[in-house]
PDB file of N, CA and C in Angstrom:
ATOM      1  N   UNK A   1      -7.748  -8.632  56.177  1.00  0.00           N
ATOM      2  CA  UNK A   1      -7.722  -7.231  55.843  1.00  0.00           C
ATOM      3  C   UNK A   1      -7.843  -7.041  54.333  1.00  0.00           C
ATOM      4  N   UNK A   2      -7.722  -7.536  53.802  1.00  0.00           N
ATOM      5  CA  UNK A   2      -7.172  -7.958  52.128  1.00  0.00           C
ATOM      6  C   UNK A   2      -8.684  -7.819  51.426  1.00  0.00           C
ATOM      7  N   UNK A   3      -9.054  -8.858  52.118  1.00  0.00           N
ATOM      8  CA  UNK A   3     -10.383  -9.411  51.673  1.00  0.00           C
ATOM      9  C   UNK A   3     -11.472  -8.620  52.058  1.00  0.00           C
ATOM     10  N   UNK A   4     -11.510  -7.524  53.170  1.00  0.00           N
ATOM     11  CA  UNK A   4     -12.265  -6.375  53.596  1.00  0.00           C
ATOM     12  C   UNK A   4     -12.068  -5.767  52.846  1.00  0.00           C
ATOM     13  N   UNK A   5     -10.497  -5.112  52.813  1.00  0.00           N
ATOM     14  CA  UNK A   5     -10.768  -4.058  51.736  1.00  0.00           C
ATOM     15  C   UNK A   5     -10.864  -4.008  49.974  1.00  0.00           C
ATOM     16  N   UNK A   6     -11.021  -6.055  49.460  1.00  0.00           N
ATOM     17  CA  UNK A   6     -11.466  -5.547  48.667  1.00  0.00           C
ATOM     18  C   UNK A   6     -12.865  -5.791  47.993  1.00  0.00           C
ATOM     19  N   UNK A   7     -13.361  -5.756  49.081  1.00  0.00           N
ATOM     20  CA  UNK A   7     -15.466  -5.960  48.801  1.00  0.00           C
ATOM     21  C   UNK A   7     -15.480  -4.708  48.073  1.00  0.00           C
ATOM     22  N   UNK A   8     -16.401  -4.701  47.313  1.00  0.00           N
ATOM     23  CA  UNK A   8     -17.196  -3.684  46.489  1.00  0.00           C
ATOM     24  C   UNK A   8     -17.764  -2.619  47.479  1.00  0.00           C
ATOM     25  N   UNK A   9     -17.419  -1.692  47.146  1.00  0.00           N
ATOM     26  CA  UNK A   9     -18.304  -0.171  47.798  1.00  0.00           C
ATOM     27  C   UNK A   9     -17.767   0.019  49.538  1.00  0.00           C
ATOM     28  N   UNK A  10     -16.537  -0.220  49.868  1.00  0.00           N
ATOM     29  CA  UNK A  10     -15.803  -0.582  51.166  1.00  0.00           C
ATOM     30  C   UNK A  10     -15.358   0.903  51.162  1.00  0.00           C
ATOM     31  N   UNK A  11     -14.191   0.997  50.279  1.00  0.00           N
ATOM     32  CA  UNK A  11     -13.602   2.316  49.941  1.00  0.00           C
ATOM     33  C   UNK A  11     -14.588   3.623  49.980  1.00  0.00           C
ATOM     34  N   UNK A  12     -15.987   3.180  49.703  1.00  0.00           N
ATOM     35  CA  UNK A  12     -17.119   4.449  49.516  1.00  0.00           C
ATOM     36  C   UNK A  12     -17.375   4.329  51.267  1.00  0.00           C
ATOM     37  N   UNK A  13     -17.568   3.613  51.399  1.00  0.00           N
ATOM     38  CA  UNK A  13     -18.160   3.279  53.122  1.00  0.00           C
ATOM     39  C   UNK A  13     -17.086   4.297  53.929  1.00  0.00           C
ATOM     40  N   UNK A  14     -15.782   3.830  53.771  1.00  0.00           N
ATOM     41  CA  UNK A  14     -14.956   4.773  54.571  1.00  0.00           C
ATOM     42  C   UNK A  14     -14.761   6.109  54.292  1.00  0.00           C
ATOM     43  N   UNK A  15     -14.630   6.137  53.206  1.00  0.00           N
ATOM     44  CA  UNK A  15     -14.945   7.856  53.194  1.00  0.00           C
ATOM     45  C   UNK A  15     -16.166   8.587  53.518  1.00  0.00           C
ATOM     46  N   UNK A  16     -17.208   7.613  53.175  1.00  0.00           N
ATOM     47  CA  UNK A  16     -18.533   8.636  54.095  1.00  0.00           C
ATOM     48  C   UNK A  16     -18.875   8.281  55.252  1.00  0.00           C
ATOM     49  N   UNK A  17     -17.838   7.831  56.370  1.00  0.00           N
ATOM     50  CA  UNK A  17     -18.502   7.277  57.536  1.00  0.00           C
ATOM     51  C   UNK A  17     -18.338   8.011  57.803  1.00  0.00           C
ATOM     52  N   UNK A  18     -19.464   7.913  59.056  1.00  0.00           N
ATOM     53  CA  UNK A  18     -20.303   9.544  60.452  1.00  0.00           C
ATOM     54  C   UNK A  18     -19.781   8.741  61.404  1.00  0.00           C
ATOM     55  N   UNK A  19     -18.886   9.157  62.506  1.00  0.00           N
ATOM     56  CA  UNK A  19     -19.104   8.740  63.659  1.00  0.00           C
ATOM     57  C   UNK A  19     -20.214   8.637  64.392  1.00  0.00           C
ATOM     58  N   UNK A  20     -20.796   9.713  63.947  1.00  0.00           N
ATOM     59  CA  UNK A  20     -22.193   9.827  64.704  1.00  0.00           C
ATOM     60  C   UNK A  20     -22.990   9.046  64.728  1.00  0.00           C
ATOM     61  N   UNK A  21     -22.934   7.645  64.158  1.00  0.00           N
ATOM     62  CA  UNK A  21     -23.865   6.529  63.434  1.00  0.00           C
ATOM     63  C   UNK A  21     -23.157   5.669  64.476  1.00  0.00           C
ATOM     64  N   UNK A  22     -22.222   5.565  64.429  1.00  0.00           N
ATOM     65  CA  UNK A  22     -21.578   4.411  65.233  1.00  0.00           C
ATOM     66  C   UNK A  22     -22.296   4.399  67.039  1.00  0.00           C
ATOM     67  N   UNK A  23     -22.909   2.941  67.057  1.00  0.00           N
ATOM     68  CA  UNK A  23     -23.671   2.182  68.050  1.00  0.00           C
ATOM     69  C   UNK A  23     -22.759   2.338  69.419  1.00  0.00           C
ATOM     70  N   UNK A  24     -23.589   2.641  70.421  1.00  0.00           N
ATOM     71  CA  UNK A  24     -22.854   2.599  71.907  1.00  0.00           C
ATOM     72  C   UNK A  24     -22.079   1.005  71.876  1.00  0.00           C
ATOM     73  N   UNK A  25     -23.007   0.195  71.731  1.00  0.00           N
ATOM     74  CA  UNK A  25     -22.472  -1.274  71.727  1.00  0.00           C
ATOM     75  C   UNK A  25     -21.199  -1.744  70.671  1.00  0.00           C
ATOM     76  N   UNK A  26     -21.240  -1.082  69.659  1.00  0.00           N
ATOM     77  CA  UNK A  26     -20.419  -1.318  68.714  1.00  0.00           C
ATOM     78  C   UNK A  26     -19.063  -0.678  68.949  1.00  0.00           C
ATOM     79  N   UNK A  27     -18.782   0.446  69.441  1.00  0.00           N
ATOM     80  CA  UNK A  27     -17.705   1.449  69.897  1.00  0.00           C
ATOM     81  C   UNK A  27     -17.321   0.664  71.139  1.00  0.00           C
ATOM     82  N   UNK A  28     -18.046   0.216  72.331  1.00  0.00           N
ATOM     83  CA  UNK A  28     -17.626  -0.481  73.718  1.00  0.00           C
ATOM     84  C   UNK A  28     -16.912  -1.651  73.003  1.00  0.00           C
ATOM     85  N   UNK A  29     -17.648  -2.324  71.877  1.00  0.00           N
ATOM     86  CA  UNK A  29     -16.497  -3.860  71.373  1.00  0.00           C
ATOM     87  C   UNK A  29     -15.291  -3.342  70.874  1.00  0.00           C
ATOM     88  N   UNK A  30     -15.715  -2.678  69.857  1.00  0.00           N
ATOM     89  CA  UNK A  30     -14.687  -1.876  69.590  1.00  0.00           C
ATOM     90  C   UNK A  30     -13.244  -1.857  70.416  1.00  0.00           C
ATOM     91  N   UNK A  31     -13.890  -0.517  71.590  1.00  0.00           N
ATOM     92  CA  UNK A  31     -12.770  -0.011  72.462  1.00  0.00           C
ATOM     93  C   UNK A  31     -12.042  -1.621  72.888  1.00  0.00           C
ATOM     94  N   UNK A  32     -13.066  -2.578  73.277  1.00  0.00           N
ATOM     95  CA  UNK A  32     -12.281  -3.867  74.331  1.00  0.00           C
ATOM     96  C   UNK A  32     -11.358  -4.033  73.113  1.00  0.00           C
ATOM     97  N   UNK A  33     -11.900  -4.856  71.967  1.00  0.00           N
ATOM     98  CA  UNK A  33     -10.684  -5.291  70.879  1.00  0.00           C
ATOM     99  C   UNK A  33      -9.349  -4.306  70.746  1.00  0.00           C
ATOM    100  N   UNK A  34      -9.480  -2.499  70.736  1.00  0.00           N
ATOM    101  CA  UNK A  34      -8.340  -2.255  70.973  1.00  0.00           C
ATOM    102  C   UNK A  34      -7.578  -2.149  72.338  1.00  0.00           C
ATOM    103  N   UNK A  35      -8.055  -2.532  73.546  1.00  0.00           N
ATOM    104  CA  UNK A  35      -7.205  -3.309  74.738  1.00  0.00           C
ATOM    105  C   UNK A  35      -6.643  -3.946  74.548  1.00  0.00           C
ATOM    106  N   UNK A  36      -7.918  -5.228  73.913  1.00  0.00           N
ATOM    107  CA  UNK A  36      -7.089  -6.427  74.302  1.00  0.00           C
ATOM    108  C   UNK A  36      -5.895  -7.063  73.175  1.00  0.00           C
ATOM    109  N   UNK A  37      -6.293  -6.271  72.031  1.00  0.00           N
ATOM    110  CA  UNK A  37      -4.866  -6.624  70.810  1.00  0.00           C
ATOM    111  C   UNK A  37      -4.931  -5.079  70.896  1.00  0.00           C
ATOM    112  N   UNK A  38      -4.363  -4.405  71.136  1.00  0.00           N
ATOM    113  CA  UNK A  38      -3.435  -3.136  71.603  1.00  0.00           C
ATOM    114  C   UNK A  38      -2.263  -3.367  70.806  1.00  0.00           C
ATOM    115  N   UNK A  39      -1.371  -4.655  70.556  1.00  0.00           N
ATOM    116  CA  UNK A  39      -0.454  -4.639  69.747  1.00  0.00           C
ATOM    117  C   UNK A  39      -0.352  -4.550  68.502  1.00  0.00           C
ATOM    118  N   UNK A  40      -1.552  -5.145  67.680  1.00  0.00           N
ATOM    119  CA  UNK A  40      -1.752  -5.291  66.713  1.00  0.00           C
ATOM    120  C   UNK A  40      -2.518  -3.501  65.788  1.00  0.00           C
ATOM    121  N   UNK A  41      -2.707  -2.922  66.824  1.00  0.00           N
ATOM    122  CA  UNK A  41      -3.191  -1.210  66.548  1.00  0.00           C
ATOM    123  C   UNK A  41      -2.045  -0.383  66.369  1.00  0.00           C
ATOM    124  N   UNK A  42      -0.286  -0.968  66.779  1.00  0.00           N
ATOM    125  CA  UNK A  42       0.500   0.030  66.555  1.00  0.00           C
ATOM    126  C   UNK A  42       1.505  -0.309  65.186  1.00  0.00           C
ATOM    127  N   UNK A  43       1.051   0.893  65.028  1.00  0.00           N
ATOM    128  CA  UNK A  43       1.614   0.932  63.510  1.00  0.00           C
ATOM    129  C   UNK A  43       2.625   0.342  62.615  1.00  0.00           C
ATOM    130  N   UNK A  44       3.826  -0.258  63.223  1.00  0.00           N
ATOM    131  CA  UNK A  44       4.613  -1.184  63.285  1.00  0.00           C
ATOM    132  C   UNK A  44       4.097  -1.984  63.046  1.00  0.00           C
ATOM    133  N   UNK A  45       3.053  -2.731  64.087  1.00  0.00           N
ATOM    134  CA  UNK A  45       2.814  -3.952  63.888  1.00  0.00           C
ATOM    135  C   UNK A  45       1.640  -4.448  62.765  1.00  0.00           C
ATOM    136  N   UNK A  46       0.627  -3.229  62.965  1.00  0.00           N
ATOM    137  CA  UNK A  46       0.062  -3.293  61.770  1.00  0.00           C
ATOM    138  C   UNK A  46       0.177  -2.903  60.401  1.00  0.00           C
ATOM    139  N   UNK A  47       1.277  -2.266  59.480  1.00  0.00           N
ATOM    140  CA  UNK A  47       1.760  -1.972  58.941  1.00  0.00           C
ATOM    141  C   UNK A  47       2.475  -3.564  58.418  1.00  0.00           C
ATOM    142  N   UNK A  48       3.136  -4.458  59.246  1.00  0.00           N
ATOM    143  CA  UNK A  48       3.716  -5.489  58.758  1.00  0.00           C
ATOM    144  C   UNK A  48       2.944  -6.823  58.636  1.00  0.00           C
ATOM    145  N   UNK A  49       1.513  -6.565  58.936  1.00  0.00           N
ATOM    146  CA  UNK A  49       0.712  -7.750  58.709  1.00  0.00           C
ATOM    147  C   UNK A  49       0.020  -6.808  57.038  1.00  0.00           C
ATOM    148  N   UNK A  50      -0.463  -6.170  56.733  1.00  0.00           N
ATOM    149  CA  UNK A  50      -0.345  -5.191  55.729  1.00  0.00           C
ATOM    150  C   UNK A  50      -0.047  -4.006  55.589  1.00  0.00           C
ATOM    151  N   UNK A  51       0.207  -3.317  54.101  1.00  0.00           N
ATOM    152  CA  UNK A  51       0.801  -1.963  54.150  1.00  0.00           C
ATOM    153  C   UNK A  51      -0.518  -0.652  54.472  1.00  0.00           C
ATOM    154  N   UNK A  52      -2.065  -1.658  53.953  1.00  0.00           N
ATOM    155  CA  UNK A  52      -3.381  -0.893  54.187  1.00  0.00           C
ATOM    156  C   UNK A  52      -3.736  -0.883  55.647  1.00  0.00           C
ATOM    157  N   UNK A  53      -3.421  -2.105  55.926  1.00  0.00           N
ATOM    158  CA  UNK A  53      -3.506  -2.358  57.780  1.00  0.00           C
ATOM    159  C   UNK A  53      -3.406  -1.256  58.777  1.00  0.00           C
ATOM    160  N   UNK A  54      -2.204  -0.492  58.439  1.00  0.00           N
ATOM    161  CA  UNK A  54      -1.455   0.520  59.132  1.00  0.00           C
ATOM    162  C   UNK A  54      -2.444   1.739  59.243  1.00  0.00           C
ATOM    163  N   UNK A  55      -2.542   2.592  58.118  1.00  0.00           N
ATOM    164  CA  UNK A  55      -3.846   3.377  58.337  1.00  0.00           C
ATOM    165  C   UNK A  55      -4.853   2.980  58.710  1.00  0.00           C
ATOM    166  N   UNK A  56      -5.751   1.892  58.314  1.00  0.00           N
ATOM    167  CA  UNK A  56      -6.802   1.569  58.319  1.00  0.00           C
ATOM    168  C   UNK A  56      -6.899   1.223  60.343  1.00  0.00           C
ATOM    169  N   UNK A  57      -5.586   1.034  61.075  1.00  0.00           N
ATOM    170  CA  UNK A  57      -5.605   1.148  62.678  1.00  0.00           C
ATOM    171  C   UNK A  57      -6.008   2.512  63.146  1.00  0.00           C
ATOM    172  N   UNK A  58      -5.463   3.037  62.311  1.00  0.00           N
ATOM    173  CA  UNK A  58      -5.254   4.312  62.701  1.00  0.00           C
ATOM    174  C   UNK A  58      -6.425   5.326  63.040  1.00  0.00           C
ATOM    175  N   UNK A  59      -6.947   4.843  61.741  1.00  0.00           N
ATOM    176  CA  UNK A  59      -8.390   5.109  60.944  1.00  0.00           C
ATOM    177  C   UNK A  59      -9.727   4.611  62.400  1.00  0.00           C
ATOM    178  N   UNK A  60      -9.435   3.491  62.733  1.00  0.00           N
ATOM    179  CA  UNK A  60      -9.857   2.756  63.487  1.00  0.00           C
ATOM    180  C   UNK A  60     -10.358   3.673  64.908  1.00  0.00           C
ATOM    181  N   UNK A  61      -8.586   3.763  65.297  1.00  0.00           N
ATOM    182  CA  UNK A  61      -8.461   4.276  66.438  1.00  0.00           C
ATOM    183  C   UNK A  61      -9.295   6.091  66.615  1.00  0.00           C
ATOM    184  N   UNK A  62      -9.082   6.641  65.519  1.00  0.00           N
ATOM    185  CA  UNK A  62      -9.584   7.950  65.596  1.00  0.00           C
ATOM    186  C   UNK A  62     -11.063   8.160  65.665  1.00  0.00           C
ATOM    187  N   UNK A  63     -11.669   7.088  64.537  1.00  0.00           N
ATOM    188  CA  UNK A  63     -13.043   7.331  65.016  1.00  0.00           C
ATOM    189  C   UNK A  63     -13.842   6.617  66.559  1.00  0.00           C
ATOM    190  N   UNK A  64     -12.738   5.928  66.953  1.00  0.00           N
ATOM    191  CA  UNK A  64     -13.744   5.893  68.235  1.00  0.00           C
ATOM    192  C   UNK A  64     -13.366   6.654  69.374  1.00  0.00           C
ATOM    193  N   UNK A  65     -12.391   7.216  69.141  1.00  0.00           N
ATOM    194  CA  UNK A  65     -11.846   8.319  70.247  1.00  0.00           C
ATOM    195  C   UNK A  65     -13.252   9.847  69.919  1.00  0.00           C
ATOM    196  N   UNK A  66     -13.304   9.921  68.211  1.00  0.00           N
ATOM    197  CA  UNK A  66     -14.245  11.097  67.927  1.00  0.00           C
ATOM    198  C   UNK A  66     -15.593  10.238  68.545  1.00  0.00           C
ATOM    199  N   UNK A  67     -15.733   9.174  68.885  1.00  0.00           N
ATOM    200  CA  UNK A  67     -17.061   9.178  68.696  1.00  0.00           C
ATOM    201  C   UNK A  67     -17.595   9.088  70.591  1.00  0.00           C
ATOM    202  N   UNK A  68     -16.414   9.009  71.531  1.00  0.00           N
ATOM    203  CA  UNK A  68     -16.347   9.111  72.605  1.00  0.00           C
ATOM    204  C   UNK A  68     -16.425  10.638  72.815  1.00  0.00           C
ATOM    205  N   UNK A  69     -16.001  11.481  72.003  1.00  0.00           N
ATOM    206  CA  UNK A  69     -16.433  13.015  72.481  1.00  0.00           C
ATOM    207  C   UNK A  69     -17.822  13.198  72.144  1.00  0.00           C
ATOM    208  N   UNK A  70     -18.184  12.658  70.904  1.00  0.00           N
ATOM    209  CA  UNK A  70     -19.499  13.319  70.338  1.00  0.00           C
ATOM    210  C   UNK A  70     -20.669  12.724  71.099  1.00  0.00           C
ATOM    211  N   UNK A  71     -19.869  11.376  71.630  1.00  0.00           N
ATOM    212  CA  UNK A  71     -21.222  11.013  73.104  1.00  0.00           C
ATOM    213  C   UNK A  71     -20.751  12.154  74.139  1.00  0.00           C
ATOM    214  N   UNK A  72     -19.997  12.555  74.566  1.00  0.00           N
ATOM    215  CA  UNK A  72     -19.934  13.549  75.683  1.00  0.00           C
ATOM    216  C   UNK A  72     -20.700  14.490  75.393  1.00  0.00           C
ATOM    217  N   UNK A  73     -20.667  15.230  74.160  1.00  0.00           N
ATOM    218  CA  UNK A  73     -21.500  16.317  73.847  1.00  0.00           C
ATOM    219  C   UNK A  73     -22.806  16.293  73.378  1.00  0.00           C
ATOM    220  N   UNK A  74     -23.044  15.373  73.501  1.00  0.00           N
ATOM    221  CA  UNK A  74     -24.466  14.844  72.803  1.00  0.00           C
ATOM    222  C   UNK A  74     -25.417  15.903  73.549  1.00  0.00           C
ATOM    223  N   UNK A  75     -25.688  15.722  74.761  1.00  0.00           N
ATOM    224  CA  UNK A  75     -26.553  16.507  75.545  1.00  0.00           C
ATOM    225  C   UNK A  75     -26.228  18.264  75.742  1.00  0.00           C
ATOM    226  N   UNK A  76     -24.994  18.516  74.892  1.00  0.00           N
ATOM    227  CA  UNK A  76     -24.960  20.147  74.863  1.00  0.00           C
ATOM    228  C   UNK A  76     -25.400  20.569  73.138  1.00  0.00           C
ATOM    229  N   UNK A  77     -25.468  19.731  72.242  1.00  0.00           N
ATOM    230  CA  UNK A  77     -25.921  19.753  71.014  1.00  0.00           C
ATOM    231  C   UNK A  77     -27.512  19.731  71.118  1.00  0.00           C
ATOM    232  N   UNK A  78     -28.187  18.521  71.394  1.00  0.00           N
ATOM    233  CA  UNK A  78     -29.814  18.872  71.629  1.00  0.00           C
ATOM    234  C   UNK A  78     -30.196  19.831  72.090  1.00  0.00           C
ATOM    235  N   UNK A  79     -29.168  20.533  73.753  1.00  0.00           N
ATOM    236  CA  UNK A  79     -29.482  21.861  74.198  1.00  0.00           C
ATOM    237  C   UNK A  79     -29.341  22.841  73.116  1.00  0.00           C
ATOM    238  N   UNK A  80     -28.253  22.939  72.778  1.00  0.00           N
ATOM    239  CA  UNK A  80     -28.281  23.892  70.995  1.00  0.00           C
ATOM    240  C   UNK A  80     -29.642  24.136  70.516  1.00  0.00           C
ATOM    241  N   UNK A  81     -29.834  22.754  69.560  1.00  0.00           N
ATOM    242  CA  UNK A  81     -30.714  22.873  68.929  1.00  0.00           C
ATOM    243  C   UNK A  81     -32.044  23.172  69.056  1.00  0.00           C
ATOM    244  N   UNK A  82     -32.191  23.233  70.959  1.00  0.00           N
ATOM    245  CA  UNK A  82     -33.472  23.457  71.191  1.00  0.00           C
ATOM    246  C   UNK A  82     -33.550  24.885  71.243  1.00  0.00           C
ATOM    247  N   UNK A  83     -32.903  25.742  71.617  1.00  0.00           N
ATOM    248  CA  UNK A  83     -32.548  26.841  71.911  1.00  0.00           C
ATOM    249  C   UNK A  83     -32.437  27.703  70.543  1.00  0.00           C
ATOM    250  N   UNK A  84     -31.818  27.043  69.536  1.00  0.00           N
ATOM    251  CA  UNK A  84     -31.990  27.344  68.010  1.00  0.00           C
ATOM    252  C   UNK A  84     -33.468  27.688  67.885  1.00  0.00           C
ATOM    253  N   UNK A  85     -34.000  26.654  68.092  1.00  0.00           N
ATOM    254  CA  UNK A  85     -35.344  26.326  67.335  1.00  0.00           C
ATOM    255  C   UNK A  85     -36.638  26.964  68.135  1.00  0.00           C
TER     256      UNK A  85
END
């Protein structure tokens, strides 16, 4: 975690990430890794392997929950926009 967060231009990455970018395939690994270490996502526990750890689960967890709606809505947004346009 240490060593992720301290690459060059990491800190810029997370503040401008789009869920909307994030890969069907990448969100499904995603989701399994938080199954299958589920322990290591609660705040407690990640919090005591680091103090950045803790958000950065958190952080984790929210964008793939947003990015599971914004696939749900995907097909009422194109309808939008066609209808816009």
């Amino acid at each position: 975690m240490k060593t992720f967060l301290s690459k060059r231009g990491v800190m810029e990455d997370i503040k401008t990430f789009n869920a909307r970018n994030i890969a069907l395939e990448s969100r499904e690994a995603v989701q399994k890794l938080l199954k299958t270490k589920k322990e290591s996502f609660e705040q407690k526990n990640a919090k005591r392997a680091s103090v950045a750890a803790a958000p950065l689960a958190s952080w984790v967890m929210a964008n793939v929950k947003y990015a599971v709606v914004l696939e749900k809505i995907r097909p009422l947004e194109r309808e939008q926009d066609k209808l816009q346009k």
